[in-house]
Each structure stands twice: as C-alpha cells, then as structure tokens.
Protein backbone atom coordinates (compact mmCIF):
# COMPACT_ATOMS: atom_id res chain seq x y z
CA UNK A 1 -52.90 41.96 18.04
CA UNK A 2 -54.20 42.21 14.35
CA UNK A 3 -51.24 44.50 13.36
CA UNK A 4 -48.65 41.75 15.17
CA UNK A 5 -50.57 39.09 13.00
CA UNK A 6 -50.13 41.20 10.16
CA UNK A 7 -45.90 41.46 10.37
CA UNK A 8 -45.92 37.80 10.78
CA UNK A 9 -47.61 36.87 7.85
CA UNK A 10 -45.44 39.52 6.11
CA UNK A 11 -42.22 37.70 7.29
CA UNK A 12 -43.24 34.57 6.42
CA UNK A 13 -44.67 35.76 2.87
CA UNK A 14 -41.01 36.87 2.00
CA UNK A 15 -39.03 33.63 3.01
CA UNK A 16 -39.35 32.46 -0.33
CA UNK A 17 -38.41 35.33 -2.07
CA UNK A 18 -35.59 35.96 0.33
CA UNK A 19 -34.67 32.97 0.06
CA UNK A 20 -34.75 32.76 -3.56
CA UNK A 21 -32.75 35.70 -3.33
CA UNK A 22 -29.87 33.97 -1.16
CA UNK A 23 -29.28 31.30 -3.70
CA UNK A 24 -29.44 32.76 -6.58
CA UNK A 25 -26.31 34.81 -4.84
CA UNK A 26 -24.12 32.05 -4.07
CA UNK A 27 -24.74 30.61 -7.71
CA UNK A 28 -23.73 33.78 -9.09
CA UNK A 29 -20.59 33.97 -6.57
CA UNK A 30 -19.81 30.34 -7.74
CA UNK A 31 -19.88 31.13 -11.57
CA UNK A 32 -18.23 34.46 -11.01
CA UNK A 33 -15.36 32.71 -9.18
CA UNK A 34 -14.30 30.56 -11.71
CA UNK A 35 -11.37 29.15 -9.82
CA UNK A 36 -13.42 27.55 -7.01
CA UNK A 37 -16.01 26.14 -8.85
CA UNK A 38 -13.11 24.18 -11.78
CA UNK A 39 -11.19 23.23 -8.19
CA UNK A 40 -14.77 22.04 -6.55
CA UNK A 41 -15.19 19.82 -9.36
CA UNK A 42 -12.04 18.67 -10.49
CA UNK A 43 -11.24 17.21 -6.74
CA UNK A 44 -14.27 14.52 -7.02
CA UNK A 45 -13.47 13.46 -10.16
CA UNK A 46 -9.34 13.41 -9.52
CA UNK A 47 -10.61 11.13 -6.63
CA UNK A 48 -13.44 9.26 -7.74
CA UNK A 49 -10.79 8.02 -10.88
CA UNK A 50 -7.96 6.85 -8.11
CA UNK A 51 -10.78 4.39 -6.18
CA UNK A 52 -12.08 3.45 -9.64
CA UNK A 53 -8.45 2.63 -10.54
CA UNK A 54 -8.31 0.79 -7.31
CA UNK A 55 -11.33 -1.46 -7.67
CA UNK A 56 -10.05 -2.14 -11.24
CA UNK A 57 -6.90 -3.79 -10.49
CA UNK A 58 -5.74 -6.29 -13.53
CA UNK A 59 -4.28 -9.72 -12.32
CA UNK A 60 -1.27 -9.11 -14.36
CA UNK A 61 -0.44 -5.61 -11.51
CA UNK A 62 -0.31 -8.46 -9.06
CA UNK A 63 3.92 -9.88 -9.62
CA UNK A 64 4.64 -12.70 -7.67
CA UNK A 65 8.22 -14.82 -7.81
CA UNK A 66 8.33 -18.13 -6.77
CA UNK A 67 11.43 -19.83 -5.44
CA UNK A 68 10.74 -23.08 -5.74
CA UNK A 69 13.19 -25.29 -4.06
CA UNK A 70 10.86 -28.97 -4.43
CA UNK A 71 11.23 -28.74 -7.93
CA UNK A 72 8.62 -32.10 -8.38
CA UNK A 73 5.78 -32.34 -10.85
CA UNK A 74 3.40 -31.73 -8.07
CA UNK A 75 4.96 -28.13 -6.83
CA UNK A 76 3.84 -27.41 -10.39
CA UNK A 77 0.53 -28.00 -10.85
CA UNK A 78 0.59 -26.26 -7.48
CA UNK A 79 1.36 -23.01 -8.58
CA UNK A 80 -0.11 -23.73 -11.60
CA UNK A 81 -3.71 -23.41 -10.36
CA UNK A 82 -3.14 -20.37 -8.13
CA UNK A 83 -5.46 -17.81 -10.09
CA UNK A 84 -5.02 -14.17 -10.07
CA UNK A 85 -1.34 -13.63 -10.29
CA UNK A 86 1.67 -12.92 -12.65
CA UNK A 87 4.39 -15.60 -11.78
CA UNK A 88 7.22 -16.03 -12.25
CA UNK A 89 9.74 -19.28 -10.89
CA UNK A 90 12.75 -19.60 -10.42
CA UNK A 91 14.83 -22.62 -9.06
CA UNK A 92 18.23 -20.93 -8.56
CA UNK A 93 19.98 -22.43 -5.74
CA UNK A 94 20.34 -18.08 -4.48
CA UNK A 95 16.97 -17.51 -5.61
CA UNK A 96 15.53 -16.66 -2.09
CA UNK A 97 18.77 -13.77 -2.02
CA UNK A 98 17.58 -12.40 -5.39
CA UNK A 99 13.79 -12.71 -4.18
CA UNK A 100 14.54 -10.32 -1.13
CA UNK A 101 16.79 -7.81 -3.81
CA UNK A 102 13.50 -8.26 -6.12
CA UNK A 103 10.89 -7.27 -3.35
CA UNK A 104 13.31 -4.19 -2.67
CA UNK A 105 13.77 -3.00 -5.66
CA UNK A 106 9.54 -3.17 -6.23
CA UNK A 107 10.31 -5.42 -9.46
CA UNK A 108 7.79 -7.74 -7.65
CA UNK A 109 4.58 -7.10 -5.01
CA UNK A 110 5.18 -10.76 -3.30
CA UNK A 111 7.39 -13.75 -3.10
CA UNK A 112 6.62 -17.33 -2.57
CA UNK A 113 9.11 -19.86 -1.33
CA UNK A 114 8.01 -23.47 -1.78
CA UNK A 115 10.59 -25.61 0.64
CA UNK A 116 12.24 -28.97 -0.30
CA UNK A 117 9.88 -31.48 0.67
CA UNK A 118 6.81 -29.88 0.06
CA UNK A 119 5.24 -32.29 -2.20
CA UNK A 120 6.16 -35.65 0.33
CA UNK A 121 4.41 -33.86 3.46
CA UNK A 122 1.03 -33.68 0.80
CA UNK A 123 1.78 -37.31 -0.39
CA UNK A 124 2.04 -38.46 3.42
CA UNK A 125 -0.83 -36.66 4.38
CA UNK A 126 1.00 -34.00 6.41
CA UNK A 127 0.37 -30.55 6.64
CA UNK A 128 2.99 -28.56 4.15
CA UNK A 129 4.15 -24.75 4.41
CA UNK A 130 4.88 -22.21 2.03
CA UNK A 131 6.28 -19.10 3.04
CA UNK A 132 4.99 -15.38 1.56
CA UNK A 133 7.55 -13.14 1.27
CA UNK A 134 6.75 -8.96 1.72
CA UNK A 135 7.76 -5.80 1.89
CA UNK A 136 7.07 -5.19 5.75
CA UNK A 137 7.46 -1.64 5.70
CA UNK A 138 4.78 -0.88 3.35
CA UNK A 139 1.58 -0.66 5.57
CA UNK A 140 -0.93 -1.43 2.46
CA UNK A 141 1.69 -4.25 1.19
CA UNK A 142 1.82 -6.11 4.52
CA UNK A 143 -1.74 -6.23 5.51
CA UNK A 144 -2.18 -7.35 1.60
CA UNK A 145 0.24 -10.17 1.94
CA UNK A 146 -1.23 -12.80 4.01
CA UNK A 147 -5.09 -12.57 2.61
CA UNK A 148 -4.57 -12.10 -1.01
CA UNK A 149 -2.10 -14.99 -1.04
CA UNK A 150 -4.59 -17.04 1.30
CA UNK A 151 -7.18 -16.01 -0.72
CA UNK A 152 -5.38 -17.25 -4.14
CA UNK A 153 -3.88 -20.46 -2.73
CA UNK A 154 -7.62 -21.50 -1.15
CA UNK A 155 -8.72 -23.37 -3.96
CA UNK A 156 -5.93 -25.25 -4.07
CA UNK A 157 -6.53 -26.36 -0.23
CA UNK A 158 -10.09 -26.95 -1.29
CA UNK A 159 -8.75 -29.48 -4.05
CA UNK A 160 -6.68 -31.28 -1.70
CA UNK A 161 -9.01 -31.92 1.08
CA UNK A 162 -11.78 -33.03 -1.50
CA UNK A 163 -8.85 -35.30 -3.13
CA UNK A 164 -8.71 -36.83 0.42
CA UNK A 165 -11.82 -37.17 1.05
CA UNK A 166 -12.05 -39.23 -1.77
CA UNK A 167 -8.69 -41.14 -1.17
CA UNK A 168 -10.44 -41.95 2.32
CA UNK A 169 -13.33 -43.17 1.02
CA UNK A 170 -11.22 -45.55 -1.45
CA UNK A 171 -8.74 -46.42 1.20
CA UNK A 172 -11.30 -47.37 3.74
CA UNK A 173 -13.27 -49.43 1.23
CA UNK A 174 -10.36 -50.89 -0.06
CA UNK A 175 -9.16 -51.94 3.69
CA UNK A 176 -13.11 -53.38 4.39
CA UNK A 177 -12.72 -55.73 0.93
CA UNK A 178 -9.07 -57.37 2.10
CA UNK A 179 -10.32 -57.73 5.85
CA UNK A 180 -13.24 -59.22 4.33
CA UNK A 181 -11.15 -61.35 2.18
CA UNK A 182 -8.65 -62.46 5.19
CA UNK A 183 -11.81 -63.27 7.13
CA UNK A 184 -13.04 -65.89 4.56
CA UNK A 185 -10.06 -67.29 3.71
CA UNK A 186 -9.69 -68.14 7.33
CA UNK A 187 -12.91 -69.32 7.59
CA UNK A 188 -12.30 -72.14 5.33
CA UNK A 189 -8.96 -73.22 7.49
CA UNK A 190 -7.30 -74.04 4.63
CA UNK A 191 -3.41 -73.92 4.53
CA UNK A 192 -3.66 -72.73 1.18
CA UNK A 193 -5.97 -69.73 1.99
CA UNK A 194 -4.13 -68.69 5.13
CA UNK A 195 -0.71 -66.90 3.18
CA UNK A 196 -3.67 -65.03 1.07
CA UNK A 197 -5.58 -64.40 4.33
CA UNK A 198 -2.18 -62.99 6.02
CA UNK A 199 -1.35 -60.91 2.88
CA UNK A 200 -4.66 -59.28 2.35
CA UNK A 201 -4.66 -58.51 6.50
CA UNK A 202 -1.15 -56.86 5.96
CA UNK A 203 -1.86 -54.41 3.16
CA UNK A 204 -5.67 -53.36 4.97
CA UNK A 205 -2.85 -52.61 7.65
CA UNK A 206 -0.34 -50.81 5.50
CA UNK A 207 -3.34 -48.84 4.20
CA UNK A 208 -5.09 -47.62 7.23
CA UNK A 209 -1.60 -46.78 8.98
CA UNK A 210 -1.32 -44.43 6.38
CA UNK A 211 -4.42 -42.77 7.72
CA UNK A 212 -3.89 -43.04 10.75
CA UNK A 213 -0.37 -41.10 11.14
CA UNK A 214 -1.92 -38.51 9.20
CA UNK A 215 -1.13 -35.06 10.42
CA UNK A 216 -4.75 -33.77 12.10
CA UNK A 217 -4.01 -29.86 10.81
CA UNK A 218 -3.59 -31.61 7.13
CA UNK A 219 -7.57 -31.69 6.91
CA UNK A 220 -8.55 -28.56 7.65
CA UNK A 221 -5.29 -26.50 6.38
CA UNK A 222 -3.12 -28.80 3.54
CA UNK A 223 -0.78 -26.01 2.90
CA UNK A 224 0.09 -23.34 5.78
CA UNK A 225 1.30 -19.89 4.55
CA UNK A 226 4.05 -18.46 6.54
CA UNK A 227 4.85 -14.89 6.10
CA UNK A 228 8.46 -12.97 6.21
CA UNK A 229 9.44 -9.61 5.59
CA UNK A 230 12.23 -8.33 3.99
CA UNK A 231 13.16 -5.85 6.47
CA UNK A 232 13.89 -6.40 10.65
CA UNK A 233 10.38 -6.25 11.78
CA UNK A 234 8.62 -3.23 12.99
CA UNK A 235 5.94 -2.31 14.87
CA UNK A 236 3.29 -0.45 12.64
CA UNK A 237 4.15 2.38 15.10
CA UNK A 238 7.10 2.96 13.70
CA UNK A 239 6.52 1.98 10.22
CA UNK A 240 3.39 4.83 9.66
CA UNK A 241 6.13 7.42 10.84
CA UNK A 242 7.26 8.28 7.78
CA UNK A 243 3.97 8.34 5.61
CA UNK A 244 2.27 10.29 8.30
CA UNK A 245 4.81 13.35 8.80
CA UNK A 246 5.57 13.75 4.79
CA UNK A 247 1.57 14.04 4.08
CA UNK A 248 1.21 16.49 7.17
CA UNK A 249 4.31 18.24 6.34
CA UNK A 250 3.37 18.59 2.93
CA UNK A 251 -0.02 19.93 3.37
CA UNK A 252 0.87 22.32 6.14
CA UNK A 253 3.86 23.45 4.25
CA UNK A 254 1.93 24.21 0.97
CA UNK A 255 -1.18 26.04 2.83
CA UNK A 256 1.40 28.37 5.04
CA UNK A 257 3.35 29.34 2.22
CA UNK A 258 0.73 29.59 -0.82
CA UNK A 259 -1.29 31.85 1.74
CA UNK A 260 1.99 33.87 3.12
CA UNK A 261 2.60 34.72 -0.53
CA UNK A 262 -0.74 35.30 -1.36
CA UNK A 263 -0.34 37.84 1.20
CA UNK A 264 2.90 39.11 0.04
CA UNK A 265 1.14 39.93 -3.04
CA UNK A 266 -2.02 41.72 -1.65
CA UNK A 267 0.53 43.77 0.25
CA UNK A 268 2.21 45.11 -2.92
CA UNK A 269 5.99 43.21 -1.55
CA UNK A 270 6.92 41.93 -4.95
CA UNK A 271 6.36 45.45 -6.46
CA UNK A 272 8.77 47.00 -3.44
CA UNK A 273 11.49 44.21 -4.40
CA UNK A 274 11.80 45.05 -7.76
CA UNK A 275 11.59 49.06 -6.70
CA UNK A 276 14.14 48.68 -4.71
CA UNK A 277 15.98 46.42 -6.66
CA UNK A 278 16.44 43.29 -4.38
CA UNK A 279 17.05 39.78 -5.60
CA UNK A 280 13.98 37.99 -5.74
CA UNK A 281 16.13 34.85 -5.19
CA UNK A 282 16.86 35.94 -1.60
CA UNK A 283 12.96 36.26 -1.07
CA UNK A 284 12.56 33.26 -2.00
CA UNK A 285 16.08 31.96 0.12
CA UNK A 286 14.03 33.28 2.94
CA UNK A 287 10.64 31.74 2.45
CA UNK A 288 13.23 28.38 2.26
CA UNK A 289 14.83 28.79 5.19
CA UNK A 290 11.51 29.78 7.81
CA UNK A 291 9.97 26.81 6.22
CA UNK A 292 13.21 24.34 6.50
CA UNK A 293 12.98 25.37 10.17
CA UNK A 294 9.45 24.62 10.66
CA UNK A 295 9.82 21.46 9.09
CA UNK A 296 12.94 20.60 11.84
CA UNK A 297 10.63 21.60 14.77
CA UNK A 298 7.37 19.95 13.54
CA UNK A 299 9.58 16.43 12.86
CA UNK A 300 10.82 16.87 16.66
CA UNK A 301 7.36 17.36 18.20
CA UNK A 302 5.81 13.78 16.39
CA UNK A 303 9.08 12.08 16.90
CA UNK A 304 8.76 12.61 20.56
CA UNK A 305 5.15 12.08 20.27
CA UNK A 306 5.85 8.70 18.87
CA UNK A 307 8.55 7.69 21.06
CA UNK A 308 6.09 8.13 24.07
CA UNK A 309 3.75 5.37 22.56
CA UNK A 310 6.59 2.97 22.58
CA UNK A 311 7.97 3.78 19.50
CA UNK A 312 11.63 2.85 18.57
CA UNK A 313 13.71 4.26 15.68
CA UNK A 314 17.38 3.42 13.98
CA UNK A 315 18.23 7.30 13.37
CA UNK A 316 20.97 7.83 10.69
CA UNK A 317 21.24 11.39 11.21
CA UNK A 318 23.14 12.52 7.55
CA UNK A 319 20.04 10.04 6.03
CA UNK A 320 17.71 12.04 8.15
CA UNK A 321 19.52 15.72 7.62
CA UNK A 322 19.36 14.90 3.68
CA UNK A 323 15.73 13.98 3.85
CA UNK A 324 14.70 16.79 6.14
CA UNK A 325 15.99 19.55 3.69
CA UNK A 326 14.51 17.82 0.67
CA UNK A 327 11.21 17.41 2.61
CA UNK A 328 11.23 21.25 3.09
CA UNK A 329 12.72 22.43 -0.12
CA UNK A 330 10.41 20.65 -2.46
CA UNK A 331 7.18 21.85 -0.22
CA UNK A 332 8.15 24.93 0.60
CA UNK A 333 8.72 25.49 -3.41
CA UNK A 334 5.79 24.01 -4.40
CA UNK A 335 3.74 26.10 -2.19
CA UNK A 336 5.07 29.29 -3.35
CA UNK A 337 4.29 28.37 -7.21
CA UNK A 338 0.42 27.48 -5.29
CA UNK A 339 0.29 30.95 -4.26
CA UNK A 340 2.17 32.36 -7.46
CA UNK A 341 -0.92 31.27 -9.55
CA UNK A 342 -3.92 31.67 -7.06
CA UNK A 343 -6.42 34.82 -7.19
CA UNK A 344 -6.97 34.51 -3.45
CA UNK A 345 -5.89 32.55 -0.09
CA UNK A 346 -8.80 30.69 -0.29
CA UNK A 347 -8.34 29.34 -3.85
CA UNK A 348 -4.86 28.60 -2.88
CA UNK A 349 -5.62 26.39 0.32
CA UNK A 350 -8.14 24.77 -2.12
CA UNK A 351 -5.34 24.20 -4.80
CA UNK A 352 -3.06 22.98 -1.86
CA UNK A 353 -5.98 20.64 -0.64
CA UNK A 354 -6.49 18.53 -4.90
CA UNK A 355 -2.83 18.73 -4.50
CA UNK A 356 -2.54 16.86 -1.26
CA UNK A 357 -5.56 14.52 -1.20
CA UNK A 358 -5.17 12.34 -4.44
CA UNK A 359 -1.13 11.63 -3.22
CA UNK A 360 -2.48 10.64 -0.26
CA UNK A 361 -4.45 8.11 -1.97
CA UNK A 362 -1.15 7.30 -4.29
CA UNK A 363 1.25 7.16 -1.33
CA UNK A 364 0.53 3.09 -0.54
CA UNK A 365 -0.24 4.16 2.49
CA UNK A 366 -4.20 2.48 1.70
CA UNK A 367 -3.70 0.57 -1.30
CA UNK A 368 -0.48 -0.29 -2.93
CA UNK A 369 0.92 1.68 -6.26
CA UNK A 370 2.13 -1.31 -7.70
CA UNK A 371 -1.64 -2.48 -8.50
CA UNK A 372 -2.16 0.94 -10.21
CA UNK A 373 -2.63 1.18 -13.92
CA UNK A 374 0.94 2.07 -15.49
CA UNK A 375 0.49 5.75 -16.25
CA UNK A 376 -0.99 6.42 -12.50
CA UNK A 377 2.61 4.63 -11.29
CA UNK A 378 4.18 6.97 -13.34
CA UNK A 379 2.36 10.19 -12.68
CA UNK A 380 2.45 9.12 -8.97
CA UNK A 381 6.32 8.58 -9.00
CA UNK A 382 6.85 12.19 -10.35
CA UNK A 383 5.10 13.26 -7.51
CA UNK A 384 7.30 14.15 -4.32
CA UNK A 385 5.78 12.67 -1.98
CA UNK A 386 6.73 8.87 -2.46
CA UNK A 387 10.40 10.15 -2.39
CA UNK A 388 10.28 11.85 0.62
CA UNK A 389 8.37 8.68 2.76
CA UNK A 390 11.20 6.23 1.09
CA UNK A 391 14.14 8.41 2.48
CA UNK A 392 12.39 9.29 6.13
CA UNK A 393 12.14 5.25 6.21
CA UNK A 394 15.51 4.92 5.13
CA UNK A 395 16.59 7.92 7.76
CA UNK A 396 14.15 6.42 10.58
CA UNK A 397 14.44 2.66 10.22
CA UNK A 398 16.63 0.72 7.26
CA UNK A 399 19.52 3.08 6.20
CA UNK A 400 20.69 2.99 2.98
CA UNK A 401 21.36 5.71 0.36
CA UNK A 402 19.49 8.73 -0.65
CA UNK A 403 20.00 9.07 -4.33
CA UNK A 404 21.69 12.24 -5.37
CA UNK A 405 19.76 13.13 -8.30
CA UNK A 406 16.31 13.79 -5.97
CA UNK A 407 17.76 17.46 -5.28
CA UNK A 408 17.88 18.42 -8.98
CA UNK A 409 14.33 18.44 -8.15
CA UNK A 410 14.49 21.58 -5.50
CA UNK A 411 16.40 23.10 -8.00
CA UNK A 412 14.35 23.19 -11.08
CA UNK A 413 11.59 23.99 -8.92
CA UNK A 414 13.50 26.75 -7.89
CA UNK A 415 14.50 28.10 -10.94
CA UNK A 416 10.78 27.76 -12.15
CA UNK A 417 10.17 30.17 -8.99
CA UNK A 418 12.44 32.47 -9.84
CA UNK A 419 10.67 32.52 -13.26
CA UNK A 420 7.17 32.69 -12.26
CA UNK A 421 7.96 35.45 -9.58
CA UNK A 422 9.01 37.51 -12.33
CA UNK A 423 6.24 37.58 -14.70
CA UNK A 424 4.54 38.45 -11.01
C-alpha cells in the first residue's frame, strides 16, 4: 500500500517537470521551423488589416450617381443633405442608360433615380419614391443597397415629417382663427360682415382639404426607396455560384498540387527529369492537365448540386469552356510555385491557406471592394480570383465577353514555373 502511495506521489511530483519539458519542445520546434511560425503570424495580421480596412471605410469609397429627372430647387436640397456619399448628378435625358453602363462598369457602387414629379407629391403631402439602382449580382452590393441608402436618406424623412408636423400645427391654427372669424362676423348679421364671413369659411376649407387628402403612408415614410438591379434578377442561389466554386476550387487546387509537388520533390522526380533529360515543361503540361480535369468534374458535381435546390442557370458554354481552363490554369500554376518554395507539405497547405483566406475576404463576397482603400482595390484586382468569379457569372448567368488578355496571365505564370523548377 505504502510502496503504491509512493509511485503516485512520484508521478505526480514529475508533471511539472514533464510538463515543463513538453513546452519547452514545441517552442523550440516553433523557432526551429521558421516557416510556420512567419506564416502563423503573418495570417492574423494579413486579416486583422482587411476588417480594419473594412470598418474604416471613407465616405468618399461610397460613389453614388443621381439621375435626377425633377430637376426643381427642392430635388436639390434633397440630395443635398444626404450625408455619407460621393455624388454625382446628372440630368441627361439618357442618364438612367448611362447609370446602368456606370454600375457595370464599377465606376459607381449605387445609383439614384429621382422621377419627374417628385417634389409636387412632397408639396401635396403625398408619399414620393426614389428608386436605388444596384449591381444585383454582387451578394455584398445588394444586401448593401437598400439599408445604406435608407440609412443616408433617413434624416431627410425625419426633416420632412417634423416640417409637417409643424405645417399642421400652423394649418390647423390658422383654419381655428378664420372659422373663428366667420363665426363672429355672422354673429353680428351684418351684410357687410357676411362676404368676410364666407371668405374666411372658404380658405379654413381650402386649408384643411389639403390635410385631409393627404396620402396616410406620407407621415410615416415621405420618400419610399425602390430598388432595381441592373441585371435580370436572380435568386441568391444562383448568384453565390460563382464566388463559391472559384474560392473552393482555388483552395483545393493549390493544397493538391503544392503537396503533390512537395512530394515530387521528397521523391527525388525533378532530379530523374533532368537525368534523363525530359522537358520539365511537359511535367508541368501534366500537372495542368490532371488538374484542368479535376476542375471539370468538381464544377459538374456543385452544378448538379445546385440545380437540385432549385437553381437555374443561362449556360454559355464557350463563356464557360474559357473560364473553366483559366480557373484551372492559373490555380493549378499557382500551386506548383506554393510547393516550389515550401520546405514541407505542411508549410505549403499553410502557404495555400494566407493565400486563400484574405481573397476570400477581398472577393465582395462579405463586404464590397469598392469601399476598400485604393491600394487594397489594386492589390485585390491583381489577384485571380475576382477574374475568375466575373467570368463564371458571365458563363453561368449574364454572358458577355471574357477579355483576352486574362490568359497572358497562365502564361507568365507558366514561364515563371518553368523558371523556378529549374533552379529546383
């Protein structure tokens, strides 16, 4: 029993030592691989800047043009107090054609169109409507649309109903003095009083018919905001398509092929090629084509997946066989430079993981780019991924054209394969 006692207390009187012992091992693992512990650290701060960015946003990221087809004193003070955004108006009789171009083309987040009439439906105490204007197949643009415009136009609702409230409260009193007026002047039954009696009846009258064919949605909602996308409108089913398979694509195509030549490498294959004198392009070629493949059959499985949740698509299958091979070639490349440059397979998922997490914070899919600081727009647009989700949605849902000059991108990354394989 004593001797039982005795190993216990033993065990127990090395769990700090042992334990000290454990830790002080995985610190010394940690600084010996240097790799995982730069990579460990540069992933929170890469995103821990992005939210920062994103919580930072200036008012001047936030371009809105206004067609406005009222063109009255009134429309302008309007849009004059709306806080928060860069406008710009225009009062071009094809200005709500060049707004939808605009919106395309990203020169501008949002579009307002203020309608003819706008300022008479205020004046007669009717409710008026403005209409936002969106790109709808941006997930993070169209649930932006209808709040942050709400949000900016509130005060101006605010101003109006207090301006009413006020106008009431004149109106009425107004109304209560002529009444009051009539009412002694035909107290006194004089023939002179009775024309100033009738009058001063008439224009209480005049004055409370105004109120009283008021519109009822005026005092709780002035101005109504309409929304309208540029595009057909889709279901969100079919609009997170794209965004979803180029993010899964990419990261599964960077961690299969930075590990596979990871492997390569630990079993001596790029010293065979150049013993036996094979073209290291035709490695590569290889690598391209298993991957292209992969890419085919994993696009097949989620599009059916999709289409059994309801989910309807516009194929253009050249716009979809362009994007398909660019999807694979870029990834595909840019996983075998990952594994090119890593010591191990796990450094290189790690490298394949800070690759793919901060675009998916820069893809829109979340927050829209256009609200980014100007040097994260353009490090974000040298990034692949935001051309491969534009041409799966022009493939999948608008059509379009896929611009030519996106492949010299497969090729230099190619040739900087070729390169790097060498010095390999």
């Amino acid at each position: 029993m004593m001797k039982r006692l005795f190993r216990i207390i033993q065990r127990i009187a090395i769990i700090p030592q042992s334990f000290a012992g454990f830790f002080g091992k995985e610190i010394r693992l940690l600084v010996r691989k240097k790799k995982y512990l730069y990579l460990s650290l540069a992933l929170p701060v890469i995103i821990g800047l992005i939210y920062l960015f994103m919580l930072n946003t200036s008012p001047d990221a936030l371009t809105v043009m206004v067609c406005d087809y009222d063109q009255t004193p009134a429309t302008d003070a309007a849009l004059g107090s709306i806080e928060g955004f860069s406008i710009t108006i225009s009062q071009e009789e094809n200005c709500k054609d060049i707004l939808f171009k605009a919106i395309e083309d990203r020169e501008y987040l949002f579009g307002i169109i203020v309608p003819e009439g706008f300022s008479d439906h205020l004046e007669n105490l009717q409710q008026a409507s403005i209409t936002t204007v969106y790109d709808n197949s941006d997930p993070a643009i169209s649930s932006l649309a209808e709040w942050k415009i709400d949000m900016a136009i509130q005060p101006l609702r605010n101003q109006i109903v207090e301006s009413f409230a006020q106008e009431l409260k004149i109106t009425t009193e107004n109304a209560h003095e002529k009444i009051s007026i009539g009412l002694d002047a035909l107290n006194t039954v004089k023939v002179s009083s009775l024309a100033r009696a009738r009058q001063s009846i008439i224009d209480a009258d005049e004055e409370l018919e105004r109120v009283a064919k008021s519109d009822t949605k005026f005092f709780s909602n002035p101005i109504n905001n309409n929304r309208e996308g540029i595009h057909e409108p889709r279901s969100m089913l079919e609009i997170g398509f794209a965004p979803l398979f180029a993010i899964l694509n990419m990261f599964l195509l960077l961690m299969l092929c930075s590990t596979g030549v990871m492997y390569d490498r630990k079993m001596k294959l790029f010293s065979r090629i150049r013993a036996s004198n094979s073209m290291r392009g035709t490695y590569i070629f290889s690598k391209l084509a298993f991957f292209t493949i992969l890419t085919v059959v994993q696009f097949v499985v989620l599009y059916i997946l999709f289409m059994l949740f309801g989910a309807s698509f516009s194929l253009h299958i050249g716009l979809l066989i362009k994007a398909l091979l660019f999807i694979a070639l870029v990834n595909t490349l840019v996983g075998f430079l990952i594994g090119l440059i890593s010591d191990s397979e796990g450094v290189a998922v790690l490298i394949s993981l800070i690759f793919t997490l901060p675009l998916l914070f820069l893809s829109g899919m979340f927050y829209p780019l256009e609200l980014m600081p100007k040097a994260i727009q353009f490090l974000a647009n040298l990034m692949p991924l935001q051309s491969q989700m534009l041409m799966l949605k022009k493939a999948l849902l608008f059509g379009g054209e896929i611009i030519s000059r996106f492949f010299l991108v497969p090729l230099g990354l190619f040739i900087i394969s070729v390169v790097f394989m060498k010095k390999k």
